[in-house]
N, C-alpha and C. Protein backbone atom coordinates (compact mmCIF):
# COMPACT_ATOMS: atom_id res chain seq x y z
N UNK A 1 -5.86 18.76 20.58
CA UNK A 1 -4.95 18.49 19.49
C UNK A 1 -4.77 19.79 18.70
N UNK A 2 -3.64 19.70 18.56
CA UNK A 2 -3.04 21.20 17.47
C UNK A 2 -2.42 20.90 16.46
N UNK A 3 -2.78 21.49 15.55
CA UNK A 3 -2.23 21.28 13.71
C UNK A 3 -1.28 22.69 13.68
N UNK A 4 -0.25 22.45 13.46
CA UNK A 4 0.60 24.08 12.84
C UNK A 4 1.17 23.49 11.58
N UNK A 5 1.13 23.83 10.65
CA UNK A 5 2.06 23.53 9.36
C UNK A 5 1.49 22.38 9.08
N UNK A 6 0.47 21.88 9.22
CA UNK A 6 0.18 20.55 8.65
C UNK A 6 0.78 18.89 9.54
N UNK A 7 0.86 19.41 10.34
CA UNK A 7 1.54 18.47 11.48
C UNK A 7 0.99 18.22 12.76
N UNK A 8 -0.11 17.46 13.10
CA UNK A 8 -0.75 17.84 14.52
C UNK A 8 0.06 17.50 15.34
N UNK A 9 -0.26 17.95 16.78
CA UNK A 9 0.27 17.59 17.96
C UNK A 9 -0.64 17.64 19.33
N UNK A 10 -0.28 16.78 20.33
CA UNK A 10 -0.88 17.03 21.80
C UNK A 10 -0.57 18.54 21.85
N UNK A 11 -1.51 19.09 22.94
CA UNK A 11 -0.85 20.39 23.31
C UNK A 11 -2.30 20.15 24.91
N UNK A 12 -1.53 21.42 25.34
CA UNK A 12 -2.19 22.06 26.74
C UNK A 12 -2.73 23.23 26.64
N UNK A 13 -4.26 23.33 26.61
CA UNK A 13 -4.73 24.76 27.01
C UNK A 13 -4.81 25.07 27.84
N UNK A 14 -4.01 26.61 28.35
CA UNK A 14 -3.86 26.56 29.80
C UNK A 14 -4.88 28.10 29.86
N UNK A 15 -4.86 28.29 29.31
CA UNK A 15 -5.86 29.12 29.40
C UNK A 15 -7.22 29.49 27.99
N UNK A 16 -8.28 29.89 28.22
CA UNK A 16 -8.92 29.82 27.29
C UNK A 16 -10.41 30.92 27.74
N UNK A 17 -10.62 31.09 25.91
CA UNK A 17 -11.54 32.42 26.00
C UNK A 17 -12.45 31.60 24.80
N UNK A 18 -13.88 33.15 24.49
CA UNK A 18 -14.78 32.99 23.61
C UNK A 18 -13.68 33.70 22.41
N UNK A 19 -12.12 34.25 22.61
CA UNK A 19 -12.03 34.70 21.25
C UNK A 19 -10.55 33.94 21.12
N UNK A 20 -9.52 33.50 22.20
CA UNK A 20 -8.43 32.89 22.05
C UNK A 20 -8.15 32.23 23.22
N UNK A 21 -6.88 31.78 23.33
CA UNK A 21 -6.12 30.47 24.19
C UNK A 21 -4.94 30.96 24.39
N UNK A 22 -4.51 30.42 25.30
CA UNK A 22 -2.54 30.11 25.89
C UNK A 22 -2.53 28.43 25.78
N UNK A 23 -1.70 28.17 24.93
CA UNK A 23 -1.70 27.08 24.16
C UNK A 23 -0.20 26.53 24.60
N UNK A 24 0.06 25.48 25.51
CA UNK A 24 1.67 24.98 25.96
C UNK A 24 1.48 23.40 25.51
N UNK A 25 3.14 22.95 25.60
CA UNK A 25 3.72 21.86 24.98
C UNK A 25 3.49 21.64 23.68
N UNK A 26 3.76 22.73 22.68
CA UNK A 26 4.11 22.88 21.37
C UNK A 26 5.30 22.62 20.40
N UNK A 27 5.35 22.52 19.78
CA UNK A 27 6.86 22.15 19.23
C UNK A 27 6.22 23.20 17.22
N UNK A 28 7.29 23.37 16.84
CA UNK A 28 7.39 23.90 15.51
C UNK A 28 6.69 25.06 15.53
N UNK A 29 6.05 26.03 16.31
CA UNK A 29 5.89 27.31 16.05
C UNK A 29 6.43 28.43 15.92
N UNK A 30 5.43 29.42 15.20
CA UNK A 30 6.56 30.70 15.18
C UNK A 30 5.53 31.83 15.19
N UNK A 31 6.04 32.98 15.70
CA UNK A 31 5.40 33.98 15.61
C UNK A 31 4.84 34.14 14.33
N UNK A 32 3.47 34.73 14.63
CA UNK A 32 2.71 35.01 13.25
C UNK A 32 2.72 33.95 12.52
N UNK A 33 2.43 32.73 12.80
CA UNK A 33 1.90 31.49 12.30
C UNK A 33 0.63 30.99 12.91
N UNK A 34 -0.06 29.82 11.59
CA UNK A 34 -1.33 29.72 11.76
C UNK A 34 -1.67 28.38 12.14
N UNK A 35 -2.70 27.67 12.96
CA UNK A 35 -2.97 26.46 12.87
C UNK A 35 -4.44 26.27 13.27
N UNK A 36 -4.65 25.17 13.47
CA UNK A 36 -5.98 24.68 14.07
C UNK A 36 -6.25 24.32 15.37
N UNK A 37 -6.78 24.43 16.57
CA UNK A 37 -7.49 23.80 17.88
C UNK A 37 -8.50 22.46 17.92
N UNK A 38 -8.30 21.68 17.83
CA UNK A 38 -8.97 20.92 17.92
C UNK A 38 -9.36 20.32 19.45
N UNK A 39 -10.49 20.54 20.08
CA UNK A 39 -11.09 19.86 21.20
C UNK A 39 -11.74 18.69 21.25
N UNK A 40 -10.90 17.44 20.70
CA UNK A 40 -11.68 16.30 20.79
C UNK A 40 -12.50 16.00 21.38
N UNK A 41 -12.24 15.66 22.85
CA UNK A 41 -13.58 15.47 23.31
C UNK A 41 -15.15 16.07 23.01
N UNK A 42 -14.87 17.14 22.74
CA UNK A 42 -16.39 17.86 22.86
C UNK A 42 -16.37 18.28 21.01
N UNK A 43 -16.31 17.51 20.48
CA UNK A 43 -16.45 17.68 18.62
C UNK A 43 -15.93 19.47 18.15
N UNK A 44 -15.24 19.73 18.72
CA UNK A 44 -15.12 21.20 17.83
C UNK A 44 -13.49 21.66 17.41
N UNK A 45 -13.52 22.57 16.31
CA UNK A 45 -12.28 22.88 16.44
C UNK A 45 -12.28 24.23 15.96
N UNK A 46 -11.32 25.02 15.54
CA UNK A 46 -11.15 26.21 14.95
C UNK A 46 -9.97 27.08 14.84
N UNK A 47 -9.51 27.69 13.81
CA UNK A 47 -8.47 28.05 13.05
C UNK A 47 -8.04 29.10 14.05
N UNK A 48 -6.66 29.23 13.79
CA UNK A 48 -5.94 30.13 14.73
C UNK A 48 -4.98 31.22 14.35
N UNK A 49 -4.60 32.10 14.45
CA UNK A 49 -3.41 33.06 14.54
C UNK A 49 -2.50 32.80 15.88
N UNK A 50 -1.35 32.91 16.27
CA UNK A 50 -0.20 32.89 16.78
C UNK A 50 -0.11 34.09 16.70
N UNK A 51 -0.51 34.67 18.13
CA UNK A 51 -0.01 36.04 18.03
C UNK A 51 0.98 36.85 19.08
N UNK A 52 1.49 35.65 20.33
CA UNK A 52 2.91 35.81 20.69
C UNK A 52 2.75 34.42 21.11
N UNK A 53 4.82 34.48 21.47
CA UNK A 53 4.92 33.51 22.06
C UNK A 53 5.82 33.64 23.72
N UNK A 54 5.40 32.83 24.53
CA UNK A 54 5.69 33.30 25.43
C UNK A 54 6.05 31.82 27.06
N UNK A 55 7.56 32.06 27.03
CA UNK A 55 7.85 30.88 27.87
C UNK A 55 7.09 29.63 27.46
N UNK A 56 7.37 29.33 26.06
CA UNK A 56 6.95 28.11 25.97
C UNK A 56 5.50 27.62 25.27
N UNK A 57 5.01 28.54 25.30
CA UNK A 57 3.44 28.71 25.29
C UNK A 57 3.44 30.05 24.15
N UNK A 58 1.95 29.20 23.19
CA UNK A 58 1.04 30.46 22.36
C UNK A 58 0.19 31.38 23.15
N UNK A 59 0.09 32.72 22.80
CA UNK A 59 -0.80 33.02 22.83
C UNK A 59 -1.70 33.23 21.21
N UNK A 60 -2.97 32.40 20.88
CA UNK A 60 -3.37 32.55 19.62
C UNK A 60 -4.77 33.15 19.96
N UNK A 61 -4.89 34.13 18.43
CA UNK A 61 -6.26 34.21 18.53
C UNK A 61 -7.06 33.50 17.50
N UNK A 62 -8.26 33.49 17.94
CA UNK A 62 -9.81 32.62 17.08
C UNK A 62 -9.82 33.54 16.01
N UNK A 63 -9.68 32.90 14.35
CA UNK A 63 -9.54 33.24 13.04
C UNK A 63 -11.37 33.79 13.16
N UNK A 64 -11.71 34.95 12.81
CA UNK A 64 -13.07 35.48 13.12
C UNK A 64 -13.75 34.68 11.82
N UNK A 65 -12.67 34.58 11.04
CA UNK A 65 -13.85 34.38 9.23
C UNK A 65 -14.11 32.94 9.26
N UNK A 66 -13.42 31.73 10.50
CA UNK A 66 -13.59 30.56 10.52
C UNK A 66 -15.13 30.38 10.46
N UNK A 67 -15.51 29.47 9.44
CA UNK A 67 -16.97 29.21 9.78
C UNK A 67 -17.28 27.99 11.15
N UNK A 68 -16.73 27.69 11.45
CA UNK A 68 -17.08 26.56 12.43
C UNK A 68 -16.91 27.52 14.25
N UNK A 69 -16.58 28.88 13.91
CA UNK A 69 -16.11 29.83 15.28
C UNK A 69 -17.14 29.60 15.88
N UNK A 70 -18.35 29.66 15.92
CA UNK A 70 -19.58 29.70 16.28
C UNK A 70 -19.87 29.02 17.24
N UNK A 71 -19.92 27.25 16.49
CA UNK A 71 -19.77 26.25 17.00
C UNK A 71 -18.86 26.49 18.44
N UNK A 72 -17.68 26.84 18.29
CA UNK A 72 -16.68 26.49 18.56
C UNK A 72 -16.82 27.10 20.60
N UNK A 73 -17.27 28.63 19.83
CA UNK A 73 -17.63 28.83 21.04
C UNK A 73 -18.62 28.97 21.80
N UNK A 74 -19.59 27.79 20.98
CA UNK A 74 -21.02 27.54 22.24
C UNK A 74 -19.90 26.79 23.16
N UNK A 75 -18.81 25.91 22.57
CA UNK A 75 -18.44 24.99 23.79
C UNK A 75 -17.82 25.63 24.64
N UNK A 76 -16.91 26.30 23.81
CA UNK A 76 -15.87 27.48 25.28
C UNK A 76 -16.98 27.98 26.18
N UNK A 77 -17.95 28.45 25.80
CA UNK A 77 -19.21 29.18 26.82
C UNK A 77 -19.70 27.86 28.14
N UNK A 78 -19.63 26.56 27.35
CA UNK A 78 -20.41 25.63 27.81
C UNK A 78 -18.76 24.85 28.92
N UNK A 79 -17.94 24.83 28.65
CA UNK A 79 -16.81 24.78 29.58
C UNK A 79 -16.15 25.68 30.60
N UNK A 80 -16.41 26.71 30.11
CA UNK A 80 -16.14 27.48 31.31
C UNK A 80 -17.08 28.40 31.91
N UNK A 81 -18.32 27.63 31.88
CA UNK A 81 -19.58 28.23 32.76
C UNK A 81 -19.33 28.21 33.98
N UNK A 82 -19.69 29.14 34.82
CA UNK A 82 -19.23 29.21 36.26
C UNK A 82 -17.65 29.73 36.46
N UNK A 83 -16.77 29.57 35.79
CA UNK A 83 -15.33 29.54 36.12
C UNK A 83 -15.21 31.02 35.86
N UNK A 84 -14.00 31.77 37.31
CA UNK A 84 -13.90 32.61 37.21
C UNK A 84 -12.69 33.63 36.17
N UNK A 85 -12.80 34.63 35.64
CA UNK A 85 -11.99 35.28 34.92
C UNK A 85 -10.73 35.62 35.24
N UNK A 86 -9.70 35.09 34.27
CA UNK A 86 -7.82 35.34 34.69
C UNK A 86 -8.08 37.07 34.43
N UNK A 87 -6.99 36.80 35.03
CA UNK A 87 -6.28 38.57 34.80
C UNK A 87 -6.12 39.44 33.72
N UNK A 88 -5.42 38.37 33.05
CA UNK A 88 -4.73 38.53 31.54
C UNK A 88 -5.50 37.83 30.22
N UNK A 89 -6.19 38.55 29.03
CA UNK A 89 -6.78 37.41 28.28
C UNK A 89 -5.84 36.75 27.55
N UNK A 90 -6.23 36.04 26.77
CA UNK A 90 -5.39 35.46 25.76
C UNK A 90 -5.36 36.25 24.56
């Protein structure tokens, strides 16, 4: 789930890191805008920058001063254990 402007929405992480995401099926974004990640299933979330956009899809990065980042990315560590590294980060 993704919050931009105070408005959540479904979304797709199609890609994902310990510091950002490629974030698709978005609606109301804009360059250099901010929102939240929320990973329901696994209790975590954390604040974001929008720092392009691209065919459809964010690329955002993880707000460093978020206090919950931490959290956030024992789970990214704990989800993509084993899985091998894209090309391109987020």
């Amino acid at each position: 789930m993704v919050t931009i402007g105070g408005r959540s929405q479904a979304a797709r992480v199609l890609d994902l890191s310990a510091s950002g995401a490629k974030i698709g099926g978005l609606e109301g974004m804009a360059a250099a805008g901010r929102g939240t990640l929320r990973l329901d299933r696994h209790g975590a979330q954390v604040s974001f920058d929008i720092r392009d956009l691209d065919a459809g899809a964010a690329r955002v990065a993880f707000a460093e001063a978020d206090p919950q980042l931490g959290t956030f990315r024992t789970v990214v560590d704990r989800l993509t254990q084993g899985s091998r590294p894209i090309g391109k980060a987020a």
